[in-house]
PDB file of N, CA and C in Angstrom:
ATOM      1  N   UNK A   1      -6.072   1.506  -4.932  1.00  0.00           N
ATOM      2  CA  UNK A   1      -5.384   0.380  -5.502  1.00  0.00           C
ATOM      3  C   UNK A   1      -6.030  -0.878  -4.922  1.00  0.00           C
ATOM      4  N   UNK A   2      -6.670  -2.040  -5.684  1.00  0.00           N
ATOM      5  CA  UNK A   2      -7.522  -3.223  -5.721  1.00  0.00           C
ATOM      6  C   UNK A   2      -6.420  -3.968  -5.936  1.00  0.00           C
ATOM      7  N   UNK A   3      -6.630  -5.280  -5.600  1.00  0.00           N
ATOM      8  CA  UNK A   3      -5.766  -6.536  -5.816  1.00  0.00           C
ATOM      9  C   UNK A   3      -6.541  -7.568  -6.091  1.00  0.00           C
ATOM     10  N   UNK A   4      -6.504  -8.534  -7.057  1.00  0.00           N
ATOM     11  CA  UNK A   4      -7.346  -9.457  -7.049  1.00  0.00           C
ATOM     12  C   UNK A   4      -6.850 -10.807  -5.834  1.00  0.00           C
ATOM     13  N   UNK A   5      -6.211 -10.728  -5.489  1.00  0.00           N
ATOM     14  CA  UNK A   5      -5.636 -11.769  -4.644  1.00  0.00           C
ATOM     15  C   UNK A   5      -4.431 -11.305  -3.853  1.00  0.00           C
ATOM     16  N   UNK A   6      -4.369 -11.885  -2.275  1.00  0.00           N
ATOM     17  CA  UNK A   6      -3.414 -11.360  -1.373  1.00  0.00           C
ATOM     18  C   UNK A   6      -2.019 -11.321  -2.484  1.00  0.00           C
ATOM     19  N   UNK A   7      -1.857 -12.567  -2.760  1.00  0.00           N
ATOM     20  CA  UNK A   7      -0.511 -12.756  -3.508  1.00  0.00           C
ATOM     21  C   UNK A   7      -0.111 -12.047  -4.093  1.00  0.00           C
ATOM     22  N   UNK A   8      -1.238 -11.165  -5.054  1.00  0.00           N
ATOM     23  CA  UNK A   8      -1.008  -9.965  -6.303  1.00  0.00           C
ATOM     24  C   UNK A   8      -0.470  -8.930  -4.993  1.00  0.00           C
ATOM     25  N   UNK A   9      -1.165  -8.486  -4.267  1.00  0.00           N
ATOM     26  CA  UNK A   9      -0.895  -7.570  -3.313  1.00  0.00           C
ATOM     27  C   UNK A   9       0.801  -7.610  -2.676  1.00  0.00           C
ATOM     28  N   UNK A  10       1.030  -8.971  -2.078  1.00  0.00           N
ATOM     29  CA  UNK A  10       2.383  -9.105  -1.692  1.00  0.00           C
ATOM     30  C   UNK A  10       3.315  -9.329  -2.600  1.00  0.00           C
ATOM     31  N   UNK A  11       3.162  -9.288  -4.439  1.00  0.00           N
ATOM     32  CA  UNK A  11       4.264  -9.275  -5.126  1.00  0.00           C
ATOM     33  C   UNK A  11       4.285  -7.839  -5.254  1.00  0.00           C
ATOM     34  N   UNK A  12       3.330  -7.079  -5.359  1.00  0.00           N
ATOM     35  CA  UNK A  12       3.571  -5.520  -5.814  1.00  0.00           C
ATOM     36  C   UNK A  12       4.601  -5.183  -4.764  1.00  0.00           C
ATOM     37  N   UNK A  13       3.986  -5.573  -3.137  1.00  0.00           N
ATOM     38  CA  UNK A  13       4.663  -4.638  -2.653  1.00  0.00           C
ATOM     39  C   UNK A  13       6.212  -5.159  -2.126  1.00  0.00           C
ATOM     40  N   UNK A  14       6.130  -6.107  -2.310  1.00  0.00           N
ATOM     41  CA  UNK A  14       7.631  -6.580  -2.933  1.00  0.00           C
ATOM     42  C   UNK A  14       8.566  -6.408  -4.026  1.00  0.00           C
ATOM     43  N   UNK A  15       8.092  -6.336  -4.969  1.00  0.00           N
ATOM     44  CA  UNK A  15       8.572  -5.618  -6.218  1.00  0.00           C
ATOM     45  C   UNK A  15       8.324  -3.709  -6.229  1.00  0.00           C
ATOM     46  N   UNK A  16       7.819  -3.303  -5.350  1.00  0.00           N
ATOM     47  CA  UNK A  16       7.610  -1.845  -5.294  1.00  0.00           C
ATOM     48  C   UNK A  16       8.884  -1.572  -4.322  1.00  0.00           C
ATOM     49  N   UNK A  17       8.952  -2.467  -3.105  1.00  0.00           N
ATOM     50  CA  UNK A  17       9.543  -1.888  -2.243  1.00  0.00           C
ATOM     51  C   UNK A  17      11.372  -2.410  -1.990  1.00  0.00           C
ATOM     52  N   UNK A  18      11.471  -3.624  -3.368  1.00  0.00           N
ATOM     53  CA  UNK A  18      12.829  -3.714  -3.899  1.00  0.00           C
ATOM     54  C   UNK A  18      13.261  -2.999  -5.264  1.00  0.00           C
ATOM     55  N   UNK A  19      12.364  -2.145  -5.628  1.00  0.00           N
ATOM     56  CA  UNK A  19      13.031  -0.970  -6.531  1.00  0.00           C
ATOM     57  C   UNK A  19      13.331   0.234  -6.396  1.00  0.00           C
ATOM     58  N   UNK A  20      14.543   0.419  -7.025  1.00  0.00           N
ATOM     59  CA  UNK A  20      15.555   1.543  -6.734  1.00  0.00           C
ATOM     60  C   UNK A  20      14.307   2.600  -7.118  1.00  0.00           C
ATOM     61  N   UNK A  21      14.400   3.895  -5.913  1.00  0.00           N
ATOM     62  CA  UNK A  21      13.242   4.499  -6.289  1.00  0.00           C
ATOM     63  C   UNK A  21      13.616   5.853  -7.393  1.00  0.00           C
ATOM     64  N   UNK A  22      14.738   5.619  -8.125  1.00  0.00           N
ATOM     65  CA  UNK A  22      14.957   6.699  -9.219  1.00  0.00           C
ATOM     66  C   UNK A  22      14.411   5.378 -10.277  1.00  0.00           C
ATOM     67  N   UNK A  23      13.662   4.172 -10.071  1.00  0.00           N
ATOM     68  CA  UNK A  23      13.193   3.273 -11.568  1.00  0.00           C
ATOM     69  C   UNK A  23      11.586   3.880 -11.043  1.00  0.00           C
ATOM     70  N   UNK A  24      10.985   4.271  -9.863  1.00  0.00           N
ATOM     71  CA  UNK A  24      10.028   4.367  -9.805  1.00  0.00           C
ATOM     72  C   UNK A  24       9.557   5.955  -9.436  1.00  0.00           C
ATOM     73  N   UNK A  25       7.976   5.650 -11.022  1.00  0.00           N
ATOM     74  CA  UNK A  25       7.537   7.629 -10.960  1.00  0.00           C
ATOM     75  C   UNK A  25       6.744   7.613 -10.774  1.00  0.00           C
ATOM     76  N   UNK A  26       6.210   8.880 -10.455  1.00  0.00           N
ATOM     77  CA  UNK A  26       4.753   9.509  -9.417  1.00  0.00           C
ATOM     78  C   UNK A  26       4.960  10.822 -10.073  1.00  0.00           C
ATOM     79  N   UNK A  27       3.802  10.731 -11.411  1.00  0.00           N
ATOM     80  CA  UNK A  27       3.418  12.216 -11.967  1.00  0.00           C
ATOM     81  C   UNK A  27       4.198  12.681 -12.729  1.00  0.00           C
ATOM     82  N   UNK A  28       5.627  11.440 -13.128  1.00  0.00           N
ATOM     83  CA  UNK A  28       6.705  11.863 -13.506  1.00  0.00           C
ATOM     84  C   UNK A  28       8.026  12.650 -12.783  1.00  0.00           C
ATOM     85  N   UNK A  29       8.404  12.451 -11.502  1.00  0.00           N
ATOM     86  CA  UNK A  29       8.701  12.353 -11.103  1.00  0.00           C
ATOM     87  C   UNK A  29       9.310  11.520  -9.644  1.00  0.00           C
ATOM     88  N   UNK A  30      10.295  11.428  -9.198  1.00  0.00           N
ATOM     89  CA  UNK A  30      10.919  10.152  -8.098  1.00  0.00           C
ATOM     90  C   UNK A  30       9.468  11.065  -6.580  1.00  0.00           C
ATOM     91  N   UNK A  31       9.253   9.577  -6.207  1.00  0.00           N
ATOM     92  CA  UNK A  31       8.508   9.799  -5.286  1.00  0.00           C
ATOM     93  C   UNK A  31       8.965   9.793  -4.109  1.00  0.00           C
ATOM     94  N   UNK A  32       8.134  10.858  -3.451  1.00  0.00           N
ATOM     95  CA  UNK A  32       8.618  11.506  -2.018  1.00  0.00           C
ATOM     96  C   UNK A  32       8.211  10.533  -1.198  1.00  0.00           C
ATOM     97  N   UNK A  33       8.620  10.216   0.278  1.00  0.00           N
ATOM     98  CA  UNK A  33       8.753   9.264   1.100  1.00  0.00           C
ATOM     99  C   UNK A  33       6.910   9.418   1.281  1.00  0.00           C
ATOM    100  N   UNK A  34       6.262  10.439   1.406  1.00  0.00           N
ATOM    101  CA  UNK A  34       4.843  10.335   1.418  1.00  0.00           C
ATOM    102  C   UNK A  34       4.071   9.666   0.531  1.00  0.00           C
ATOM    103  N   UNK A  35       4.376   9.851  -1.066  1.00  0.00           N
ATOM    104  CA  UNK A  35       3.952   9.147  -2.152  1.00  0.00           C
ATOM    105  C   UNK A  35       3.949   7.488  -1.660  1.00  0.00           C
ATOM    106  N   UNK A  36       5.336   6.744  -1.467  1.00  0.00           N
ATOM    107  CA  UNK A  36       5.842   5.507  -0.990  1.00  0.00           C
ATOM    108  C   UNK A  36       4.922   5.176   0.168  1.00  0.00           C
ATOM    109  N   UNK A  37       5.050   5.938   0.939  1.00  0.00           N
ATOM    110  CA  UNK A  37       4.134   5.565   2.318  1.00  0.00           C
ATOM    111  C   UNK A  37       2.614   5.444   1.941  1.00  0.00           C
ATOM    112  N   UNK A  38       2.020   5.881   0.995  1.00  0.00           N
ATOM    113  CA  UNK A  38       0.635   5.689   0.291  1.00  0.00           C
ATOM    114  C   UNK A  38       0.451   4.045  -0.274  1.00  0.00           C
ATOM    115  N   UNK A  39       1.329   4.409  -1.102  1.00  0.00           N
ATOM    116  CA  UNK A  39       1.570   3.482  -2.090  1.00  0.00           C
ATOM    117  C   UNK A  39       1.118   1.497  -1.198  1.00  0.00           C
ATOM    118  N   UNK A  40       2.607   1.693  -0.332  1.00  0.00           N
ATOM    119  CA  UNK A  40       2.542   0.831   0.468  1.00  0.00           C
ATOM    120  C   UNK A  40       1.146   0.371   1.525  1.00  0.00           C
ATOM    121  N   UNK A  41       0.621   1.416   1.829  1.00  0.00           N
ATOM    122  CA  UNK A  41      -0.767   1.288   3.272  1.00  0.00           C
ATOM    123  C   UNK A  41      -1.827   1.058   2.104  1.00  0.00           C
ATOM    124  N   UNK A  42      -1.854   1.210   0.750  1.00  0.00           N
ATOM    125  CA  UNK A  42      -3.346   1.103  -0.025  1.00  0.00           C
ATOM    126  C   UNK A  42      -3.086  -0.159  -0.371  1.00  0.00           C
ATOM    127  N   UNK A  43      -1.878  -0.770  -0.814  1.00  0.00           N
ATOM    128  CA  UNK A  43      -1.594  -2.390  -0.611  1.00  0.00           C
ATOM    129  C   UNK A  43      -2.030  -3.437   0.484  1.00  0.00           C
ATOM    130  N   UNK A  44      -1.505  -3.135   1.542  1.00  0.00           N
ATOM    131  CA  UNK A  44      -1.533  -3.436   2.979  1.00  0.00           C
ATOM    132  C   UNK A  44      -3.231  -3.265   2.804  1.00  0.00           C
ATOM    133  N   UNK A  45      -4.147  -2.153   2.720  1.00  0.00           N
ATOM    134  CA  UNK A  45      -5.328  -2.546   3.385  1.00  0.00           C
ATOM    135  C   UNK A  45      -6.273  -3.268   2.393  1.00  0.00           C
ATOM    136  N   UNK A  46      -5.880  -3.430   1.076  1.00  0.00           N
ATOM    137  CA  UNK A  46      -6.155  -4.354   0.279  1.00  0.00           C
ATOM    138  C   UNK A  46      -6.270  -5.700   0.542  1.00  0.00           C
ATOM    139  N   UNK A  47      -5.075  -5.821   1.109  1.00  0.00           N
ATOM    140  CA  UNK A  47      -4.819  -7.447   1.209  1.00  0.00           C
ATOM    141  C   UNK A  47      -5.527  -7.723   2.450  1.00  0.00           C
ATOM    142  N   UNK A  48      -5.880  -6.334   3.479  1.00  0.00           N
ATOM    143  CA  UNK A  48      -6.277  -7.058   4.785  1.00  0.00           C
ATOM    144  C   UNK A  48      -8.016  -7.095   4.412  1.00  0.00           C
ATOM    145  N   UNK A  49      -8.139  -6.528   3.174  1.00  0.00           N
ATOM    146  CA  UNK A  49      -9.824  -6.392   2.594  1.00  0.00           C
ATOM    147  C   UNK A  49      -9.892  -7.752   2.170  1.00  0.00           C
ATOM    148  N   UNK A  50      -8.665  -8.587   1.432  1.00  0.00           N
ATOM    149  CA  UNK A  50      -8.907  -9.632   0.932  1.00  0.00           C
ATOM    150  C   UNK A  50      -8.974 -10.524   2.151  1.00  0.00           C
ATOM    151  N   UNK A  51      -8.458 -10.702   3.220  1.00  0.00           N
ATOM    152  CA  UNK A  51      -8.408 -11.648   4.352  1.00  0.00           C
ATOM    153  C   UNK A  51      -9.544 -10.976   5.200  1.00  0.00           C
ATOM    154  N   UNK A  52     -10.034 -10.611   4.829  1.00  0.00           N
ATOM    155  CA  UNK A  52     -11.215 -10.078   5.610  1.00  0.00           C
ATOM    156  C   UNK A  52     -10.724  -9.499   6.924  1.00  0.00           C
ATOM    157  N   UNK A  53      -9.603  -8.691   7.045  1.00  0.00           N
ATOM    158  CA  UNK A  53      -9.146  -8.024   8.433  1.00  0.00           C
ATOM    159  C   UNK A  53      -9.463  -6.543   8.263  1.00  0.00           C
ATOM    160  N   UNK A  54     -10.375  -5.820   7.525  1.00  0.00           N
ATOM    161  CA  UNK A  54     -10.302  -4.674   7.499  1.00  0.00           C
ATOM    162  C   UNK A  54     -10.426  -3.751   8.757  1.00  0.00           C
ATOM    163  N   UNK A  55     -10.592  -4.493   9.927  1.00  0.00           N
ATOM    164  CA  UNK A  55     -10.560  -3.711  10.834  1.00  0.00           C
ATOM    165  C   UNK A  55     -10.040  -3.142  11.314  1.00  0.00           C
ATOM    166  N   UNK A  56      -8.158  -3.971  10.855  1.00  0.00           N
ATOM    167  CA  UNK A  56      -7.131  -3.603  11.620  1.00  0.00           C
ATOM    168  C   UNK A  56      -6.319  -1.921  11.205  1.00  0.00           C
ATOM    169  N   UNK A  57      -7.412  -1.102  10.284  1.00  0.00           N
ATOM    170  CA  UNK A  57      -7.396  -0.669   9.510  1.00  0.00           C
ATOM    171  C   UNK A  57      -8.743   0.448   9.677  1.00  0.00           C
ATOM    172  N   UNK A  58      -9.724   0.252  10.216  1.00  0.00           N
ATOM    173  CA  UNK A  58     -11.081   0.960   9.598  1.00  0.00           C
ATOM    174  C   UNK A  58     -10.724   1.866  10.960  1.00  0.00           C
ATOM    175  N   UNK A  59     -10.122   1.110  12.129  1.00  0.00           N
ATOM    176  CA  UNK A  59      -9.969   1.858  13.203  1.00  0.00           C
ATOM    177  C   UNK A  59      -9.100   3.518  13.394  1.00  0.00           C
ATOM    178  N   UNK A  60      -8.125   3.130  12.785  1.00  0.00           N
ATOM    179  CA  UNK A  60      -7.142   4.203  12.686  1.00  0.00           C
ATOM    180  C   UNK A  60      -7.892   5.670  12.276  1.00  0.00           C
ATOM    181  N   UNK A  61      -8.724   5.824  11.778  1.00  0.00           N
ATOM    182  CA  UNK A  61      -9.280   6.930  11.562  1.00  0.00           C
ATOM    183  C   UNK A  61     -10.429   7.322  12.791  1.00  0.00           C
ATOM    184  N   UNK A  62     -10.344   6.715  13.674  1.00  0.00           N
ATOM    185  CA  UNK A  62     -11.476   7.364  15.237  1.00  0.00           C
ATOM    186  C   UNK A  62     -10.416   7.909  16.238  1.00  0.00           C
ATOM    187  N   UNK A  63     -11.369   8.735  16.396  1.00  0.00           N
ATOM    188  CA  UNK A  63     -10.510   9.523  17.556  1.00  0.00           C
ATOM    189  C   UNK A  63     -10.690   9.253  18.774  1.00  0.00           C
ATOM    190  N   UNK A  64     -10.031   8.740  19.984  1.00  0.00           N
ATOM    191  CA  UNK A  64     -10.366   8.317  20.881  1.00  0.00           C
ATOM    192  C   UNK A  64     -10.632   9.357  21.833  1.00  0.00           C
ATOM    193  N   UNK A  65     -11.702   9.355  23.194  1.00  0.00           N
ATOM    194  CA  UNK A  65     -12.489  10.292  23.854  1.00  0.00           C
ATOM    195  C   UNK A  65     -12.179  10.337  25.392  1.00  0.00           C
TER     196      UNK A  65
END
């Protein structure tokens, strides 16, 4: 999920995350707290792609030694 602008990014996930989640479907069906938790972090690292923070973000996947 792309955003053309932070703003697009923070209305989705404002409007995603003030709807009743029996208005919102995944595959046709109400989405599981995992679906939501996607949903939300591909927003989030969008917008931190648009502010140029992707770091806060690129990190989470290294394993520390």
């Amino acid at each position: 999920m792309e955003f053309d602008s932070v703003r697009e990014a923070m209305e989705f996930l404002i409007s995603y995350n003030e709807s009743p989640r029996k208005n919102i479907k995944v595959d046709g069906h109400e989405p599981s707290f995992e679906d939501l938790q996607e949903a939300n972090r591909e927003a989030l690292y969008s917008a931190c792609d648009l502010l140029g923070m992707s770091d806060l973000y690129l990190h989470l996947g290294e394993q520390t030694a």
